[in-house]
N, C-alpha and C. Protein backbone atom coordinates (compact mmCIF):
# COMPACT_ATOMS: atom_id res chain seq x y z
N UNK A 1 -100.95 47.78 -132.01
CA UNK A 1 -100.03 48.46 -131.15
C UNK A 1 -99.06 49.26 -132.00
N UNK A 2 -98.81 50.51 -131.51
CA UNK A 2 -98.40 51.36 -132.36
C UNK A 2 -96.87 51.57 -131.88
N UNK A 3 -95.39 51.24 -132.66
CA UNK A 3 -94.58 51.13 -132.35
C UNK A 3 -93.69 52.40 -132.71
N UNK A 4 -92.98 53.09 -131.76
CA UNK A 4 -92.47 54.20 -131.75
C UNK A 4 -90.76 53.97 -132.53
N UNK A 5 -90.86 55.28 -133.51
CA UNK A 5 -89.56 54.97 -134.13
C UNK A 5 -88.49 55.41 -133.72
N UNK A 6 -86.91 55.17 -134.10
CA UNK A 6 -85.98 56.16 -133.35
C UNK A 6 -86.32 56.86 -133.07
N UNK A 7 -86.46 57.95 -133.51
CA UNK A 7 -86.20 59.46 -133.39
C UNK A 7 -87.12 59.67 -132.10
N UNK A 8 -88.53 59.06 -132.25
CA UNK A 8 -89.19 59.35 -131.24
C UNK A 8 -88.77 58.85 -129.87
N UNK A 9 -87.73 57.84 -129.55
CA UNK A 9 -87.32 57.04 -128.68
C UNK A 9 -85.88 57.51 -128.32
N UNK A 10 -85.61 58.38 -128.88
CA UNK A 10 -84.07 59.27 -128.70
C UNK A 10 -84.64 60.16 -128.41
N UNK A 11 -85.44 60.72 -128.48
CA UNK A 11 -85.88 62.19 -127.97
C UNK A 11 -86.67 62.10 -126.68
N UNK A 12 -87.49 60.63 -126.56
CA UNK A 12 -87.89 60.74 -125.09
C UNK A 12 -86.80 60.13 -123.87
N UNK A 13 -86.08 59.92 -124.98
CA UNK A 13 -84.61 59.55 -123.88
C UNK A 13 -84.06 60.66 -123.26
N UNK A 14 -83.94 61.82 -124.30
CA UNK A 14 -83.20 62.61 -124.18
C UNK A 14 -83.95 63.33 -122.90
N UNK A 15 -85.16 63.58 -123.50
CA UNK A 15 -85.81 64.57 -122.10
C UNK A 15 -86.44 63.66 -120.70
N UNK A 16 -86.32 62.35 -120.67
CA UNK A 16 -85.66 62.28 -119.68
C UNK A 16 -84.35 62.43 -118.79
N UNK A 17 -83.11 62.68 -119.57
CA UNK A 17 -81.79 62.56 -119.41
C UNK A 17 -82.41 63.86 -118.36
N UNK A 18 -82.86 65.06 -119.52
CA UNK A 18 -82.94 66.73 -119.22
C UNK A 18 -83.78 66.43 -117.91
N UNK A 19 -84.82 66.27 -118.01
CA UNK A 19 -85.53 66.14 -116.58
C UNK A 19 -85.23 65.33 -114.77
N UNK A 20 -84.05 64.56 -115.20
CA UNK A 20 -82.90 64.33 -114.15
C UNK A 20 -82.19 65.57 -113.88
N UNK A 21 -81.20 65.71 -114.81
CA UNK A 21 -80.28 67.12 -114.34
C UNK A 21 -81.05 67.89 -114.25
N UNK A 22 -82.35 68.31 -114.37
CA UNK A 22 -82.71 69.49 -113.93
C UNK A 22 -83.42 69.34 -112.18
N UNK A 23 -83.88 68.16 -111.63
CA UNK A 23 -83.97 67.72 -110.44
C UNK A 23 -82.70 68.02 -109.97
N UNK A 24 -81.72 67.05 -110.35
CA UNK A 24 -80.22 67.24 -109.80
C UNK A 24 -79.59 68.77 -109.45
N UNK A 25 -79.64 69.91 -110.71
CA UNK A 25 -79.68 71.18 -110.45
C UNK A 25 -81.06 71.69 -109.73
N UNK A 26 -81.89 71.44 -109.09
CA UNK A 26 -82.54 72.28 -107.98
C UNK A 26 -81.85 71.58 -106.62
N UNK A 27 -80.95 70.93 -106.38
CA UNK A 27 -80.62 70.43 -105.23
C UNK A 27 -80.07 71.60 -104.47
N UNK A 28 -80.41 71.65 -103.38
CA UNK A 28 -79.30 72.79 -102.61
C UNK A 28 -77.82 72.44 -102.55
N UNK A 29 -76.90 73.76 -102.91
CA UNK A 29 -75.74 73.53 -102.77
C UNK A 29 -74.80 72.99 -101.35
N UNK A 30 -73.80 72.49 -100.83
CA UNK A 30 -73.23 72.50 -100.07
C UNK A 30 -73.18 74.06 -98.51
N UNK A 31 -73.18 74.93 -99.81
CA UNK A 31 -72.96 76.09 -98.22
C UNK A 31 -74.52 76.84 -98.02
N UNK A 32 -75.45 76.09 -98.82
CA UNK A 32 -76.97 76.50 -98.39
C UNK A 32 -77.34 76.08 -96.84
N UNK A 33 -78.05 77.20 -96.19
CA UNK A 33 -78.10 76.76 -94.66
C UNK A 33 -79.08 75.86 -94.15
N UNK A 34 -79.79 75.35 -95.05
CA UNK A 34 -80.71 73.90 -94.86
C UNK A 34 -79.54 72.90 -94.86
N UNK A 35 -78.95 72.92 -95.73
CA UNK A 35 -77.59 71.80 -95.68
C UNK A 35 -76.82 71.72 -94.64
N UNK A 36 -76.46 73.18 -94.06
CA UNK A 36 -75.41 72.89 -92.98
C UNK A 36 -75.94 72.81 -91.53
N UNK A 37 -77.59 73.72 -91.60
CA UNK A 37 -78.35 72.69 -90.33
C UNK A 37 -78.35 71.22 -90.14
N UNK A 38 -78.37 71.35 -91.50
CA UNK A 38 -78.55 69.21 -91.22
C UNK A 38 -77.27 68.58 -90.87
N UNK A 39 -76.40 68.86 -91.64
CA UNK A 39 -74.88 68.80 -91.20
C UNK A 39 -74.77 69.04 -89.72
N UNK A 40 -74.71 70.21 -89.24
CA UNK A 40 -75.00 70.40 -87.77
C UNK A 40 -75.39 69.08 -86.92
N UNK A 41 -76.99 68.99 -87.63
CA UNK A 41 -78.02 68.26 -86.64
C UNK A 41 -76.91 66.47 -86.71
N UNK A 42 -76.46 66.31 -87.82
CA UNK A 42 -76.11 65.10 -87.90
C UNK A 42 -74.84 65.11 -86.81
N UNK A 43 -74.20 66.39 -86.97
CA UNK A 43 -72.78 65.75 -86.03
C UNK A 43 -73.23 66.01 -84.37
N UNK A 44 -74.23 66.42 -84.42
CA UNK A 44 -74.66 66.52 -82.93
C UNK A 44 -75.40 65.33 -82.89
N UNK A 45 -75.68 64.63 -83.28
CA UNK A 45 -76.58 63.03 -83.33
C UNK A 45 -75.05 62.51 -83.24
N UNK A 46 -74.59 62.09 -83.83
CA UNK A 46 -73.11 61.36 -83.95
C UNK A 46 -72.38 61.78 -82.85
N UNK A 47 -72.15 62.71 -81.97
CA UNK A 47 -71.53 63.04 -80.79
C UNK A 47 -71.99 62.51 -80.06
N UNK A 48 -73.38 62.65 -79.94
CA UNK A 48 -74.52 62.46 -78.71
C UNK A 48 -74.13 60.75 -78.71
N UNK A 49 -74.35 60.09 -80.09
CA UNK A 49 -74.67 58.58 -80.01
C UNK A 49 -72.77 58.08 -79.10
N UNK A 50 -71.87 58.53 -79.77
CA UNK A 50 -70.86 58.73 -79.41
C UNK A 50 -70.43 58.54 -77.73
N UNK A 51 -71.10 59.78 -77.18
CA UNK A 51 -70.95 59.64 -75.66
C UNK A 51 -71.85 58.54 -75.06
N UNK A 52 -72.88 58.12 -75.73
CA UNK A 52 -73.47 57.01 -75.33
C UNK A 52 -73.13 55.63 -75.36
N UNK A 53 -71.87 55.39 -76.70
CA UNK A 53 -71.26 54.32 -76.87
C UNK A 53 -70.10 54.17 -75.37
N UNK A 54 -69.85 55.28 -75.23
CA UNK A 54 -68.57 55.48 -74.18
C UNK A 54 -69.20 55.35 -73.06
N UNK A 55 -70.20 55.85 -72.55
CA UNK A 55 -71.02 55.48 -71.33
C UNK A 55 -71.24 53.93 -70.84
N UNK A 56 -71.89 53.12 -72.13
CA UNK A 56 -72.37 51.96 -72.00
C UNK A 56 -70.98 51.10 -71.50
N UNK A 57 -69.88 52.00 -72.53
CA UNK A 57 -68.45 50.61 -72.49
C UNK A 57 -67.94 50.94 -71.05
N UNK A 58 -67.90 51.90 -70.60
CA UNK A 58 -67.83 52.42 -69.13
C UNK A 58 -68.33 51.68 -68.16
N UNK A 59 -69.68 51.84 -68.36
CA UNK A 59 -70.73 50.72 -67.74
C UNK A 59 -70.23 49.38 -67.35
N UNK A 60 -70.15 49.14 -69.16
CA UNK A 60 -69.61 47.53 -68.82
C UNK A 60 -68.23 47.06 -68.39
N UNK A 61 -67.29 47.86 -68.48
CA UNK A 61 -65.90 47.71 -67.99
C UNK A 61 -66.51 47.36 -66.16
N UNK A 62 -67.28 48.95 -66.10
CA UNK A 62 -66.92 48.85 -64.34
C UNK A 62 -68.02 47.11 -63.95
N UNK A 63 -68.90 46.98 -64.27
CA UNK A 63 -69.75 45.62 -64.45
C UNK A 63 -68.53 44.73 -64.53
N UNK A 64 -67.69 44.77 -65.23
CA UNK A 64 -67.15 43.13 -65.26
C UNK A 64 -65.84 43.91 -63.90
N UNK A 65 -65.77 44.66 -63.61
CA UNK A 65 -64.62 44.79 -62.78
C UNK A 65 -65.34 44.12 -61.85
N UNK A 66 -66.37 44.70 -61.14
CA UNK A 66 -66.85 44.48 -60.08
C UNK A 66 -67.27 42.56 -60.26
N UNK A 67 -67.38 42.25 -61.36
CA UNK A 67 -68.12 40.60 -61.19
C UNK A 67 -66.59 39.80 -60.92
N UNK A 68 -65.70 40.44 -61.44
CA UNK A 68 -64.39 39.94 -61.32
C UNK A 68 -64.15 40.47 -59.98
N UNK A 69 -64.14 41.17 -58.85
CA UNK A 69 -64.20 41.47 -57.56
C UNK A 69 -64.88 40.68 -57.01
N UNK A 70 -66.15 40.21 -56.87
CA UNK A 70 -66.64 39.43 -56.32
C UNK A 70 -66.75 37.85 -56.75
N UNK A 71 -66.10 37.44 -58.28
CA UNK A 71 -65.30 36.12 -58.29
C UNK A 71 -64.45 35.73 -57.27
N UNK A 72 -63.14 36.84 -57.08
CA UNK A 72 -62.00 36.57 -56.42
C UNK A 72 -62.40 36.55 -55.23
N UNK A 73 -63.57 37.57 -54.71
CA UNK A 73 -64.16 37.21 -53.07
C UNK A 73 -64.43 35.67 -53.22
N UNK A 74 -65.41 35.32 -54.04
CA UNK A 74 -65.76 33.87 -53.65
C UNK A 74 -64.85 32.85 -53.83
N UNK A 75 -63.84 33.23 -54.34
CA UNK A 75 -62.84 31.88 -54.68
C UNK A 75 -62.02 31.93 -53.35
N UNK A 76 -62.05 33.33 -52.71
CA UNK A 76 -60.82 33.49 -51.70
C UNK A 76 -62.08 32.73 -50.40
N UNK A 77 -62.99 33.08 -50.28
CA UNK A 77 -64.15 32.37 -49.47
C UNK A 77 -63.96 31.02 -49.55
N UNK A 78 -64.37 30.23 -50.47
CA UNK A 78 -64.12 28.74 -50.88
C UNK A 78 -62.96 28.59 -50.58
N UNK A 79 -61.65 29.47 -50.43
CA UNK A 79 -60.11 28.37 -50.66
C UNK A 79 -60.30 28.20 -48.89
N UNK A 80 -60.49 29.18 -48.21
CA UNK A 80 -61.15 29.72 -46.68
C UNK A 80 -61.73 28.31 -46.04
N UNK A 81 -62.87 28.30 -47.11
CA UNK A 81 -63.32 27.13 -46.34
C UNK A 81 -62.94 25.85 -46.88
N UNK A 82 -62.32 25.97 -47.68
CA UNK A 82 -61.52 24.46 -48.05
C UNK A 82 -60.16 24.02 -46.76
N UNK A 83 -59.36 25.13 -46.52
CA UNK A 83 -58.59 25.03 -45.73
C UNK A 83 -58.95 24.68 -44.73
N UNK A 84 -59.83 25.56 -44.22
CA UNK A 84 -60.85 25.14 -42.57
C UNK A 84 -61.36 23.53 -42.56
N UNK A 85 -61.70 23.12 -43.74
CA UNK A 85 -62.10 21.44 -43.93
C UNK A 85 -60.77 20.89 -44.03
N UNK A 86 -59.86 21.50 -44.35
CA UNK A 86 -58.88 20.36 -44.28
C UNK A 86 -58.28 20.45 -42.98
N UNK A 87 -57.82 21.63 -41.89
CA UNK A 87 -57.68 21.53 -40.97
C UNK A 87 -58.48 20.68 -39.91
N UNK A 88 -59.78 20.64 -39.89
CA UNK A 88 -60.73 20.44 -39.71
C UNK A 88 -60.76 18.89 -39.61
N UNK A 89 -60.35 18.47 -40.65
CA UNK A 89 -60.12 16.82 -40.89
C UNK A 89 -59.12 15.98 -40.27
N UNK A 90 -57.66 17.18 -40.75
CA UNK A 90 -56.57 16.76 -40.06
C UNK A 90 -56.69 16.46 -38.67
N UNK A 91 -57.45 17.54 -38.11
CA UNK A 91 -57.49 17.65 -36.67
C UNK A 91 -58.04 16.04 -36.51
N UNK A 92 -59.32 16.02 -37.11
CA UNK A 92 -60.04 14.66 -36.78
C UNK A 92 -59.00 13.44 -37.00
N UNK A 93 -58.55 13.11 -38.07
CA UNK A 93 -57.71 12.25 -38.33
C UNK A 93 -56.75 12.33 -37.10
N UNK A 94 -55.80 13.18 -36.59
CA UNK A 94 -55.04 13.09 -35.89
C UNK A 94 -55.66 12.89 -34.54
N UNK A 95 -56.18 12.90 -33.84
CA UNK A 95 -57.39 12.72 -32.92
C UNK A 95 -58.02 11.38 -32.69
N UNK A 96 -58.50 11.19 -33.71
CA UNK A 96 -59.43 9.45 -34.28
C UNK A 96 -57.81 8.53 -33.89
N UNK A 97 -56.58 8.85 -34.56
CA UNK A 97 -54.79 8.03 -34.38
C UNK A 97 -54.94 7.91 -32.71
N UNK A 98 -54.79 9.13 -32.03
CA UNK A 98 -54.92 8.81 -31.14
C UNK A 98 -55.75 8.22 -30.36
N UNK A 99 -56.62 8.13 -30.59
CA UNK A 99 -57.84 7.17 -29.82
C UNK A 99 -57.27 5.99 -30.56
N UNK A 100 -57.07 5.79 -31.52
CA UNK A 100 -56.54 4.07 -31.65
C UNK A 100 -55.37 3.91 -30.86
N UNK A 101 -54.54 5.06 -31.01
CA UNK A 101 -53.00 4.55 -30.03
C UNK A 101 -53.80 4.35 -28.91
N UNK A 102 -54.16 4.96 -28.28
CA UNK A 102 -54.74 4.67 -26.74
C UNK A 102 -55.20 3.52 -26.70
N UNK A 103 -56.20 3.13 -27.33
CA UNK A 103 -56.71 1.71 -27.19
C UNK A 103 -55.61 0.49 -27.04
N UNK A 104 -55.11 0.56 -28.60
CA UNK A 104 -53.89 -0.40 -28.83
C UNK A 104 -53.07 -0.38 -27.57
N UNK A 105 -52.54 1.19 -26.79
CA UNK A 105 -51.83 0.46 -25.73
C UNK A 105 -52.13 0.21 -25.07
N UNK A 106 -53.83 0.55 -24.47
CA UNK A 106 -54.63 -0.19 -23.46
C UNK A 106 -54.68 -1.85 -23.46
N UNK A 107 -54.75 -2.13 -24.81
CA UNK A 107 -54.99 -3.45 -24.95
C UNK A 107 -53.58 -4.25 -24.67
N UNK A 108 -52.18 -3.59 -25.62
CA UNK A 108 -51.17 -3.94 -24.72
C UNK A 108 -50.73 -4.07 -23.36
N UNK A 109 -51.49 -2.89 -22.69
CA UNK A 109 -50.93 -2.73 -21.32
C UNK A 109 -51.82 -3.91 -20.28
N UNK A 110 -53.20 -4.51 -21.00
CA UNK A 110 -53.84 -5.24 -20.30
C UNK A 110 -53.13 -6.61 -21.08
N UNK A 111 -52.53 -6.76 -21.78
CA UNK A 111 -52.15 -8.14 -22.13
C UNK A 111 -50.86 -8.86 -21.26
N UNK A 112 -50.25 -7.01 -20.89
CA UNK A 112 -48.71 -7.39 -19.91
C UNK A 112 -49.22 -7.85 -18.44
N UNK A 113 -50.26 -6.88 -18.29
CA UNK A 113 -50.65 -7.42 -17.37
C UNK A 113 -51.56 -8.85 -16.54
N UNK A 114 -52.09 -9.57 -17.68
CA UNK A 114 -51.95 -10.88 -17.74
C UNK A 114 -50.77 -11.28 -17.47
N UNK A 115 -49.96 -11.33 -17.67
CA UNK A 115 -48.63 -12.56 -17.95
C UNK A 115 -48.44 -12.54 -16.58
């Protein structure tokens, strides 16, 4: 195996160094109009994606408004019919009292009437 000496190993350094910057210098400059189409094309991609971010959050704002609208329907539904059960009960309870008062004074009124 044949081992390469400095000189030969500094010089293929070197023209690689040269054969970078010279890629690097064919690059198009900044105000070349391939560059500023793309520039263009990019900020019209970035706008576009843009109004689409704002759409979606739009979306989802009005989505949770509305799930939060129809939470508060169902909680105001449920308190609705919670109340109606408790009226509902009361009524019974107060109702069921009286049928015991009645009895109780039936049963009093038949005990006076023994004596």
């Amino acid at each position: 195996m044949k081992q390469k000496d400095f000189d030969e190993r500094l010089q293929a350094s070197q023209s690689a160094k040269e054969a970078m910057m010279a890629k690097f210098r064919q690059r198009p400059g900044p105000d070349d109009p391939a560059v500023s189409e793309r520039r263009v094309a990019r900020a019209a991609l970035s706008a576009a994606r843009d109004v689409r971010v704002a759409e979606r959050e739009t979306k989802r704002l009005a989505d949770e408004a509305d799930l939060a609208t129809r939470r508060e329907a169902h909680a105001a539904d449920q308190a609705a019919q919670e109340l109606r059960a408790a009226a509902e009960k009361e009524a019974s309870d107060a109702r069921l009292e009286a049928e015991r008062k009645a009895a109780r004074d039936a049963r009093y009124a038949a005990r006076k009437a023994r004596k």
